[in-house]
Protein backbone atom coordinates (compact mmCIF):
# COMPACT_ATOMS: atom_id res chain seq x y z
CA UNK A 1 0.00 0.00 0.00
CA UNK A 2 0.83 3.45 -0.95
CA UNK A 3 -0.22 6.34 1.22
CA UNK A 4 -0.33 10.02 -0.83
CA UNK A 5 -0.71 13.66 0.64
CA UNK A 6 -2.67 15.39 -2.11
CA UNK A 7 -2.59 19.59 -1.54
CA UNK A 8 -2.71 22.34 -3.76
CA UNK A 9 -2.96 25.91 -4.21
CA UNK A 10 -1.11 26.90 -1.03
CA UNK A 11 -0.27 30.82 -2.16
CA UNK A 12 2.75 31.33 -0.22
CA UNK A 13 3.12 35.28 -0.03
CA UNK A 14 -0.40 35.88 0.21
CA UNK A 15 -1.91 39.10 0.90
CA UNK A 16 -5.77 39.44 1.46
CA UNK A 17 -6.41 43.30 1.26
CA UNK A 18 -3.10 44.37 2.35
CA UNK A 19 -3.08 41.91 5.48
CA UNK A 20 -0.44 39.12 5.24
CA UNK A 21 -1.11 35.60 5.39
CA UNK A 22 2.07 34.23 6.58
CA UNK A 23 0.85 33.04 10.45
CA UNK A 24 -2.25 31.23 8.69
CA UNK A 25 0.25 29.68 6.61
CA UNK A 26 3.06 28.85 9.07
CA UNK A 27 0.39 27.09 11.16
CA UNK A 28 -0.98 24.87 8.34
CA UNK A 29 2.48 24.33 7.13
CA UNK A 30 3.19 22.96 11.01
CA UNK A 31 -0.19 21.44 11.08
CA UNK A 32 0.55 19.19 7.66
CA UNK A 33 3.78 18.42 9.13
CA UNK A 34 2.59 16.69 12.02
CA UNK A 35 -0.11 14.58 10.05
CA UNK A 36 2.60 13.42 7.28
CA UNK A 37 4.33 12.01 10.69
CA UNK A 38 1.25 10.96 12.08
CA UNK A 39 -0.56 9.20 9.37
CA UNK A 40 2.34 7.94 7.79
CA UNK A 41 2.32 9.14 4.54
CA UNK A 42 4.78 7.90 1.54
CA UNK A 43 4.58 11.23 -0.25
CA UNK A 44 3.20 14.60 -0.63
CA UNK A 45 2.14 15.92 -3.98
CA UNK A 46 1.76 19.90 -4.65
CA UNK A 47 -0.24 20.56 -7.54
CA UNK A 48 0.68 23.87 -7.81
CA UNK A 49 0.63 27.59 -7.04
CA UNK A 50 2.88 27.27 -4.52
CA UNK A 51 3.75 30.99 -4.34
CA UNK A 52 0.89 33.72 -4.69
CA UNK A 53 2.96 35.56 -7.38
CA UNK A 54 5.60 34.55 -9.97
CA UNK A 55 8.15 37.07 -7.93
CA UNK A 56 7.68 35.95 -4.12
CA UNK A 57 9.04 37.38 -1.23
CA UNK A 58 12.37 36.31 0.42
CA UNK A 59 9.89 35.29 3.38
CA UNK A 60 7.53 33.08 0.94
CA UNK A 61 10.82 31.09 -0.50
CA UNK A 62 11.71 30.86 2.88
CA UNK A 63 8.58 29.43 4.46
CA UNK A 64 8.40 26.45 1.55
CA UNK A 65 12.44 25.62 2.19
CA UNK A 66 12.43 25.71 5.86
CA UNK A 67 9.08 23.09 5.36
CA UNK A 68 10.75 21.03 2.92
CA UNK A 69 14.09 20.80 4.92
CA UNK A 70 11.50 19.83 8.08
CA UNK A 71 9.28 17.16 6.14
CA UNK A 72 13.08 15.70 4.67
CA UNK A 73 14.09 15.45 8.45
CA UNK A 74 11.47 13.59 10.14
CA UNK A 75 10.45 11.59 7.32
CA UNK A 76 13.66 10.73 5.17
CA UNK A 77 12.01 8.28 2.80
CA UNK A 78 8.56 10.77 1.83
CA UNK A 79 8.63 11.51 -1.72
CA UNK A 80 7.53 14.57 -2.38
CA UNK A 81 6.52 16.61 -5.79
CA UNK A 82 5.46 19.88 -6.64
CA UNK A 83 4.64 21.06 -9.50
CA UNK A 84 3.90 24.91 -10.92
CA UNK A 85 0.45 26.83 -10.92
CA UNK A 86 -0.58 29.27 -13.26
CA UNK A 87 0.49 31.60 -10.10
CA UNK A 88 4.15 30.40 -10.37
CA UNK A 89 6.95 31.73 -12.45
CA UNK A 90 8.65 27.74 -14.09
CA UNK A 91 11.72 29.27 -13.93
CA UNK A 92 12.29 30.38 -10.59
CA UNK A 93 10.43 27.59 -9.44
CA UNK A 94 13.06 25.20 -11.13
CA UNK A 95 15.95 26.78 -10.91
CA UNK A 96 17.15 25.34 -7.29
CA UNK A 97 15.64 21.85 -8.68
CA UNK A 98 19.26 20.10 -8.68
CA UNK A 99 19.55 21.27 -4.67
CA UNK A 100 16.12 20.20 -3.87
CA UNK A 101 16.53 17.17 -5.90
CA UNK A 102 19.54 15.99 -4.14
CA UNK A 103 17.27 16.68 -0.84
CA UNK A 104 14.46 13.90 -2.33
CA UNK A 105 12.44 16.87 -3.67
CA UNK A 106 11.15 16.88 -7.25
CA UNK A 107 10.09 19.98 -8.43
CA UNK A 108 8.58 20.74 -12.23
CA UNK A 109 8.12 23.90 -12.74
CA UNK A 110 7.14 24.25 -16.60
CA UNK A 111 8.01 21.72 -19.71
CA UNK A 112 11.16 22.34 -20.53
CA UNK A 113 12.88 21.12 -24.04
CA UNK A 114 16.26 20.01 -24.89
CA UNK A 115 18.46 21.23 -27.72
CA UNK A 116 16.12 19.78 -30.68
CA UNK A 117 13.23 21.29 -28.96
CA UNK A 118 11.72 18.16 -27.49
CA UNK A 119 10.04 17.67 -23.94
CA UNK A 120 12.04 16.11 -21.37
CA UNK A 121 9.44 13.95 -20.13
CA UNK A 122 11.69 11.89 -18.17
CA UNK A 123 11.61 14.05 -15.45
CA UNK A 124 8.23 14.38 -15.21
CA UNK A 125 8.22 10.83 -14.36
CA UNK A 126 9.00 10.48 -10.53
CA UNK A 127 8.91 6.84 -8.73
CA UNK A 128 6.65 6.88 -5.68
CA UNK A 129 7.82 4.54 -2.66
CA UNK A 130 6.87 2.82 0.40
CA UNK A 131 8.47 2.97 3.65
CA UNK A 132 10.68 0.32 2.67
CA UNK A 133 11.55 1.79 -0.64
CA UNK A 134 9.80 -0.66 -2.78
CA UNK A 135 8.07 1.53 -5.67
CA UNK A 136 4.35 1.13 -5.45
CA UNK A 137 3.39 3.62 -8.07
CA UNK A 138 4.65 6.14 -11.08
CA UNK A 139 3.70 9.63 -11.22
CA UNK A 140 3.03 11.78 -13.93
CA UNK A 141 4.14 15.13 -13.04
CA UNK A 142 2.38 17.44 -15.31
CA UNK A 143 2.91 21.38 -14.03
CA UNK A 144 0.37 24.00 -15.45
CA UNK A 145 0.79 24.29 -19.60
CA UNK A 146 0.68 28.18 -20.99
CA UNK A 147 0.06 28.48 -24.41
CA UNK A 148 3.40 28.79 -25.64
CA UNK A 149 3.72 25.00 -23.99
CA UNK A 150 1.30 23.99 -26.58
CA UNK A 151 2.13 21.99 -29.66
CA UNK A 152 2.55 24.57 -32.77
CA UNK A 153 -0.54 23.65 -34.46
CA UNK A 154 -3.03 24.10 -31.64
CA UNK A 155 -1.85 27.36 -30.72
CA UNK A 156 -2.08 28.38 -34.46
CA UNK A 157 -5.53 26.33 -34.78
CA UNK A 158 -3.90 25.84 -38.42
CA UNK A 159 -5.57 24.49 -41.22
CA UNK A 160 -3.81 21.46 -42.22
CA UNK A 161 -5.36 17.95 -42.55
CA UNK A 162 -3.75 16.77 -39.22
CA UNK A 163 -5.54 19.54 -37.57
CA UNK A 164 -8.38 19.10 -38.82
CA UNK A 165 -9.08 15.69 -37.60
CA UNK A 166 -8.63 16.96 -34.28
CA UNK A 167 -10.27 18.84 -32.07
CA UNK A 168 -12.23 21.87 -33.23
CA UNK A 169 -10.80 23.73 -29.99
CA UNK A 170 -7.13 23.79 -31.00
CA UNK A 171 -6.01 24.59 -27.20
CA UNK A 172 -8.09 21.83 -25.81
CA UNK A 173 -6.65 19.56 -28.54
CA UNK A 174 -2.92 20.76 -27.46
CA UNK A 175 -3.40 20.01 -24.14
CA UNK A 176 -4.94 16.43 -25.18
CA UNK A 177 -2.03 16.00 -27.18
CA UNK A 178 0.49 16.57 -24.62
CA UNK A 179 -1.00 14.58 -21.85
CA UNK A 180 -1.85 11.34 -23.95
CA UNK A 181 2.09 11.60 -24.68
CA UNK A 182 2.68 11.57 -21.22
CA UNK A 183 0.24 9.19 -20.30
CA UNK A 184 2.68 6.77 -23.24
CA UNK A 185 5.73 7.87 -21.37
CA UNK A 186 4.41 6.71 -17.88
CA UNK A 187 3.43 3.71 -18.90
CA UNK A 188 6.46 2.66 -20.67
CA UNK A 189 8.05 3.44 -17.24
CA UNK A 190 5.79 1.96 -15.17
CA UNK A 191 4.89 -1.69 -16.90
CA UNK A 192 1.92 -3.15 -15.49
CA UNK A 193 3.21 -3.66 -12.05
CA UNK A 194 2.89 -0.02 -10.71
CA UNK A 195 -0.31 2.26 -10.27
CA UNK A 196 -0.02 5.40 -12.17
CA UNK A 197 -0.33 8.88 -10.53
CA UNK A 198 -1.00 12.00 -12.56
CA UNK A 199 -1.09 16.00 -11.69
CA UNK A 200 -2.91 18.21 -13.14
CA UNK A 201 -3.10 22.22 -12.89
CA UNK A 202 -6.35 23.39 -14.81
CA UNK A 203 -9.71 24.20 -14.90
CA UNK A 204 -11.96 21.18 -15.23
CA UNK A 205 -15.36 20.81 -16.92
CA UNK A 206 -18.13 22.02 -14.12
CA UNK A 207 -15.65 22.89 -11.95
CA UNK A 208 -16.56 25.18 -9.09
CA UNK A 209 -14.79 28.69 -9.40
CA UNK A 210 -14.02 31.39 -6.93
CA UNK A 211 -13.97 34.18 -8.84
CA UNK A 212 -12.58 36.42 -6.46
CA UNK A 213 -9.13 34.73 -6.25
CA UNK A 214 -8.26 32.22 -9.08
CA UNK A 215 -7.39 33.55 -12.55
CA UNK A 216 -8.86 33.24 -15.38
CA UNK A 217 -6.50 30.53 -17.39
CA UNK A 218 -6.08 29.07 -20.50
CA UNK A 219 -8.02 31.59 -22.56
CA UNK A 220 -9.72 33.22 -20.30
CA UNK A 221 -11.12 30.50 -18.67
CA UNK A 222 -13.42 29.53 -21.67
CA UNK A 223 -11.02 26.48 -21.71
CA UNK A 224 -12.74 24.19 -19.37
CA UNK A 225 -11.12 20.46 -19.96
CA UNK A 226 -13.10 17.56 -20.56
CA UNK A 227 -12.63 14.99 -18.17
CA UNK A 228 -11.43 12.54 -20.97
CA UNK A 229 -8.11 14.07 -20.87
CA UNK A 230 -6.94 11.52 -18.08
CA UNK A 231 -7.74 8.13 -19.59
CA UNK A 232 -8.88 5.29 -17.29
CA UNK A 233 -6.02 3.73 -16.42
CA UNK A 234 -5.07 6.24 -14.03
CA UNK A 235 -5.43 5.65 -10.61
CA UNK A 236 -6.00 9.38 -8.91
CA UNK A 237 -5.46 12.47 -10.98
CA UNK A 238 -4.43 15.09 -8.62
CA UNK A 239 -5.51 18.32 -9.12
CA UNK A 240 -4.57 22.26 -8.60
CA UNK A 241 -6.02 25.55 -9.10
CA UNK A 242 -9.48 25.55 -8.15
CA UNK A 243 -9.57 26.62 -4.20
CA UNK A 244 -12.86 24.54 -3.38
CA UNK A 245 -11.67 20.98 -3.13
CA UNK A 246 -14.06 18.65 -4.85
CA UNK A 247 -14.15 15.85 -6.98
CA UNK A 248 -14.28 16.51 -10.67
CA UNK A 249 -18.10 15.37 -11.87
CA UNK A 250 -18.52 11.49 -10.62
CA UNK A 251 -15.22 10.43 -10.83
CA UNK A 252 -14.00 9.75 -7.18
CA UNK A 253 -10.53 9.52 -8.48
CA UNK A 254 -9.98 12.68 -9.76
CA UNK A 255 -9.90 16.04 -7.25
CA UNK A 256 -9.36 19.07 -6.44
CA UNK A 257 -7.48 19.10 -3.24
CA UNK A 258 -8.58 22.97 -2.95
CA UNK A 259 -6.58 25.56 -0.64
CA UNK A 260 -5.43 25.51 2.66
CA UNK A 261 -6.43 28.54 3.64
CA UNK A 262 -9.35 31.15 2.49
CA UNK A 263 -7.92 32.82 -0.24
CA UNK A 264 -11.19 35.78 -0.80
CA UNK A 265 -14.13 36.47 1.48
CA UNK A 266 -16.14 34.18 -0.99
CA UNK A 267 -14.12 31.34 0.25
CA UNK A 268 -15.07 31.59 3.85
CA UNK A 269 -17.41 29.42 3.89
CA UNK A 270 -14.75 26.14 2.51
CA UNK A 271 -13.97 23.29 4.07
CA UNK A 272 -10.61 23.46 3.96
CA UNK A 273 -8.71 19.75 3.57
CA UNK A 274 -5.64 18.03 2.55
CA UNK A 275 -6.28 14.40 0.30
CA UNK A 276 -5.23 11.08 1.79
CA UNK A 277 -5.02 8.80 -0.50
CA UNK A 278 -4.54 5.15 -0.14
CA UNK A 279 -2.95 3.46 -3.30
CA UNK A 280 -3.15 -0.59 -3.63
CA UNK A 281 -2.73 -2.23 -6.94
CA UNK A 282 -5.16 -3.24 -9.30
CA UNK A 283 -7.70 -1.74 -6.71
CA UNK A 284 -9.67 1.53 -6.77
CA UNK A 285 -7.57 4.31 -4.81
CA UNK A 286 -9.50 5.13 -1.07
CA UNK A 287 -9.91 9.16 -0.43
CA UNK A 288 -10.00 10.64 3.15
CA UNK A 289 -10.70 14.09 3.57
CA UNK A 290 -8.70 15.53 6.44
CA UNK A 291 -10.18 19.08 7.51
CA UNK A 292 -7.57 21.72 7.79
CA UNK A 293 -8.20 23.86 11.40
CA UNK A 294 -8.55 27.32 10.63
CA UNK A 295 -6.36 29.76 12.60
CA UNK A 296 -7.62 33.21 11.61
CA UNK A 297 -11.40 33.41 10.72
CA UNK A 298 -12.93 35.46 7.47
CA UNK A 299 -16.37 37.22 9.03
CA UNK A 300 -18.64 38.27 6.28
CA UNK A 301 -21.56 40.74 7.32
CA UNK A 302 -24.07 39.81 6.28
CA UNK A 303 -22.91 35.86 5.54
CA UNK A 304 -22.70 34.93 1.95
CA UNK A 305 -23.46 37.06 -1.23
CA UNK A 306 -25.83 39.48 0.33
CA UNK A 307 -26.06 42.99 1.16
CA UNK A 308 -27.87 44.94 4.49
CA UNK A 309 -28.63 48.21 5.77
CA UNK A 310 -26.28 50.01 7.47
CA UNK A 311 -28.55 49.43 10.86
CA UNK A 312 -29.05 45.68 10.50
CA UNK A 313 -24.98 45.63 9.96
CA UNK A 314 -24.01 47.41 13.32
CA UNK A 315 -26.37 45.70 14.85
CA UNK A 316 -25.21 42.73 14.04
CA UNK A 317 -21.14 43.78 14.81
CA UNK A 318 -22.87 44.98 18.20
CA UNK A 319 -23.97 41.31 18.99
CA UNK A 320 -20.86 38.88 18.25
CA UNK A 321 -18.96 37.32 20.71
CA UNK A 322 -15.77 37.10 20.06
CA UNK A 323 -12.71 35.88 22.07
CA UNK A 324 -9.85 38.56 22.67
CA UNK A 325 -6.94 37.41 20.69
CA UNK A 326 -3.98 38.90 19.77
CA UNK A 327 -4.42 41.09 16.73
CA UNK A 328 -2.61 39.12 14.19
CA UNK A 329 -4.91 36.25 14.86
CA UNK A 330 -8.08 38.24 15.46
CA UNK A 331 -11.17 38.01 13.00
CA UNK A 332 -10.71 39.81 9.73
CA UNK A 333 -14.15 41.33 8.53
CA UNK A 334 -15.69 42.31 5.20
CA UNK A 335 -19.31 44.72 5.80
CA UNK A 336 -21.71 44.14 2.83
CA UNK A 337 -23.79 47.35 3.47
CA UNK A 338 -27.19 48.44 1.35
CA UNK A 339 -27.65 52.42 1.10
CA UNK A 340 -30.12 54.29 -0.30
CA UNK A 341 -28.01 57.03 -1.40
CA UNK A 342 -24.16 57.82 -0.98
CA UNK A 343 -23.56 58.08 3.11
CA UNK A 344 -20.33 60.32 3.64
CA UNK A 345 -20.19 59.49 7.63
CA UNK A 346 -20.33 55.86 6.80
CA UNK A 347 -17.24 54.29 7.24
CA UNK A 348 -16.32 57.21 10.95
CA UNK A 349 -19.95 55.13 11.93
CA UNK A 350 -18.70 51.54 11.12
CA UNK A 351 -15.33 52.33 12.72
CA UNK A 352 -16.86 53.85 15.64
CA UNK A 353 -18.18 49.93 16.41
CA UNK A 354 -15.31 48.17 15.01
CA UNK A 355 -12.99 49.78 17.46
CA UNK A 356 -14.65 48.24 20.33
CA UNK A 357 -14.35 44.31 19.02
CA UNK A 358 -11.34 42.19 18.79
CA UNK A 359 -11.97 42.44 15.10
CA UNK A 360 -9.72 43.59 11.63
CA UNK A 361 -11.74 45.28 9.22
CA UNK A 362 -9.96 44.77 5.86
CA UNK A 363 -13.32 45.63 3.10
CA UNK A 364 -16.52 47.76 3.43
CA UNK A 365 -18.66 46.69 -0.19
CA UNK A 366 -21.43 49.16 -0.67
CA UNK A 367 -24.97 48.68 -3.37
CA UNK A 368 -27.80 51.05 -3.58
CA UNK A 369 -31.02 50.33 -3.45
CA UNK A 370 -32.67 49.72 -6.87
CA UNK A 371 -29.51 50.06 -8.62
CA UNK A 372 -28.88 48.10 -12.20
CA UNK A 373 -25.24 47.93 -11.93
CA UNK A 374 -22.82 45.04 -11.39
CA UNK A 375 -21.84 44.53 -7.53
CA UNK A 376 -18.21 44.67 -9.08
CA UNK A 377 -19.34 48.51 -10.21
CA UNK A 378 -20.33 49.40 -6.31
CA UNK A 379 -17.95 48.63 -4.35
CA UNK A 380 -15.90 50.75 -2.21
CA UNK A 381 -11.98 50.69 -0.73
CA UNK A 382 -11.18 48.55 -3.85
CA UNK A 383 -7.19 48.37 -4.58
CA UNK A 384 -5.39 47.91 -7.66
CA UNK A 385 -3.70 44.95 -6.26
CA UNK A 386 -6.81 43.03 -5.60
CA UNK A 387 -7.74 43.58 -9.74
CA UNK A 388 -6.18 41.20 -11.90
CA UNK A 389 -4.51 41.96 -14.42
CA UNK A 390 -7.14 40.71 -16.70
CA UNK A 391 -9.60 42.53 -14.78
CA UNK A 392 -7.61 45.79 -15.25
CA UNK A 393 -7.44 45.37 -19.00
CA UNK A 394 -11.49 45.04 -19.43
CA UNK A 395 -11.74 47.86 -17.67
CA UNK A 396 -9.94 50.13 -19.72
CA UNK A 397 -11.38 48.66 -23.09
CA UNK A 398 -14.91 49.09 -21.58
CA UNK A 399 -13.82 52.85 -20.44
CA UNK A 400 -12.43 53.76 -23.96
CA UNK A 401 -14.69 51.75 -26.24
CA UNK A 402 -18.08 51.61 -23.90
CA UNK A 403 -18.18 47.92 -24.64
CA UNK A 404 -16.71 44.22 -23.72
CA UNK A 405 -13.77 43.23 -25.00
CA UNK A 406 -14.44 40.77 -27.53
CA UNK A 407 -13.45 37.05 -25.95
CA UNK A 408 -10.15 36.47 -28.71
CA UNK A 409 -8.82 39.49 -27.74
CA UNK A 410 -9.14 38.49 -23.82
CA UNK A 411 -7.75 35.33 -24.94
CA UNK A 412 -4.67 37.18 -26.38
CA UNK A 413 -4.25 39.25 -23.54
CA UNK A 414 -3.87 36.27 -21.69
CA UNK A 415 -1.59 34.35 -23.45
CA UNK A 416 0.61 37.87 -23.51
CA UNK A 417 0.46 37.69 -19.40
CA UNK A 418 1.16 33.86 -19.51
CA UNK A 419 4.31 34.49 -22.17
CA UNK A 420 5.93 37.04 -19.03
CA UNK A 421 5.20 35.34 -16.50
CA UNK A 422 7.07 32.08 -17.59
CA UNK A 423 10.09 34.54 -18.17
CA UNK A 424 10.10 36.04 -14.62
């Protein structure tokens, strides 16, 4: 038996409204050390976005080493792989690879291609042991694929024969392409005496977004993959990039581990888990669920998508009963408030409570009675760094041409963001 650690989308670096994230992080990071030990786990797959930004701070980097020196030290035979997110940068990602590799780490950051500009899919293949060191399974390490990773002719959507007996999306076809090869690669390492293991970092058919907090990929998110991209001799497909963990349509096998942490005020309703999963061959893999504890709670007044008035909200604020913590681990609070017309004294009122409670208010969002426009449109305290950059770009189009930008050029835009970001 095989016993995996499936996480994802742990956004080292994070900053939610200008509020770091690195004590929610430290204590999952010594949380998940404790049930590696404790549940003795074989390995630890990362399927991606393990930074919040392709250019993290010297305290992110930090954070993952000091873990991964940690996890090394108490458990000297774990395997342990992690791959890049859409969030990542490949390169810095891979460039201490050869360190980390020598430390039992394998880390894929992007595809990379040798001098006749082929794949190196031989390491993407990574042997996955027992506690003995007997290999019990192969994994397919398959980081998060930007356009540019694409073969030629889906990213051109050409018009030769061969492309047109494939797909008639030419990105979902490229992606197809790639994994079926590395599907043939695993097998041809594996035989049929090992499971097979694959990752995944993408946005799956049906899959449940926060929109808040997970970029739009592959096209602006149009892109959603079918689930016929793993084929069915894979034993679990571990997934990245979606922060509620859930399986993808029936299949048991293949999930979303989902973050660690809340990532958005949307998200604070998750149930936050890492993946167990129990790998025995020629059976059907066994998935626990093991709930993350949540060290720093994400208050949303009025709970979920709704707005109140002003009085409702304070009245509300007035009424909680909260434990005095220290401020770094105290509440933080987003107020959903429903006016009737623009209130100048509003936030000098909402502070006046807030000052009282063991509470951080970090967002104040603000709709008007009767109003038509988008929720986006109302709200107030926004910051450029909360906009992505996608976000920031259909803004200005909408400002200069009073309309959408039309979805190919989004889709360019994209792939431009995608083409620096694998550079940084």
């Amino acid at each position: 038996m095989l016993r995996i650690f499936h996480t994802a989308d742990w956004h080292l670096g994070h900053h939610l409204h200008g509020v770091s994230r690195q004590l929610e992080h430290q204590q999952f990071l010594d949380w998940l050390l404790d049930e590696l030990k404790n549940k003795q786990a074989d390995a630890l797959i990362v399927a991606g976005d393990i930074f919040d930004s392709a250019n993290p701070s010297s305290a992110a980097q930090s954070q993952l080493y000091d873990f991964l020196v940690k996890a090394k030290a108490q458990q000297a035979n774990l395997d342990i792989i992690l791959i890049g997110g859409n969030h990542d940068s490949a390169s810095r990602l891979d460039a201490p690879s050869p360190i980390l590799n020598a430390l039992g780490v394998t880390v894929v950051g992007g595809l990379s291609q040798g001098d006749q500009g082929n794949i190196d899919w031989e390491r993407l293949l990574v042997p996955l042991t027992n506690a003995t060191g007997e290999i019990k399974a192969w994994c397919g390490a398959m980081p998060f694929l930007r356009n540019a990773d694409l073969p030629t002719i889906a990213r051109d959507g050409g018009d030769t024969e061969q492309s047109a007996e494939q797909d008639s999306d030419p990105l979902i076809s490229g992606m197809k392409t790639l994994y079926a090869e590395l599907f043939a690669q695993l097998q041809q390492k594996a035989g049929n005496d090992h499971s097979l293991i694959l990752t995944g970092h993408c946005y799956m058919v049906n899959g449940a977004v926060s929109e808040l907090s997970e970029r739009k990929i592959l096209g602006g998110n149009q892109h959603a993959l079918p689930v016929e991209l793993f084929p069915d001799e894979i034993a679990y497909v571990a997934l990245g990039h979606l922060h509620l963990a859930q399986r993808v349509g029936t299949h048991r096998h293949i999930r979303y581990s989902g973050s660690p942490i809340p990532l958005s005020f949307d998200e604070s309703d998750y149930s936050h888990q890492v993946v167990q999963v129990d790998v025995r061959a020629g059976q059907p893999v066994e998935t626990v669920s093991i709930k993350i504890p949540r060290s720093v709670e994400l208050l949303r007044v009025p709970n979920g998508k709704d707005f109140a008035v002003l009085a409702d909200v304070l009245e509300h604020l007035e009424n909680l009963i909260l434990d005095d913590l220290p401020i770094e681990q105290r509440p933080l609070l987003e107020l959903r408030i429903r006016l009737e017309k623009p209130e100048p004294g509003l936030r000098q009122q909402v502070e006046d409570v807030i000052s009282k409670l063991p509470l951080r208010l970090l967002k104040i969002s603000t709709a008007y009675s009767g109003s038509e426009k988008s929720l986006a449109d109302l709200k107030i305290d926004e910051r450029l760094e909360e906009l992505q950059a996608l976000d920031v770009f259909q803004r200005c189009y909408q400002n200069k041409y009073d309309k959408d930008a039309p979805e190919a050029m989004n889709a360019l835009f994209n792939e431009l963001v995608e083409s620096l970001q694998g550079t940084e």
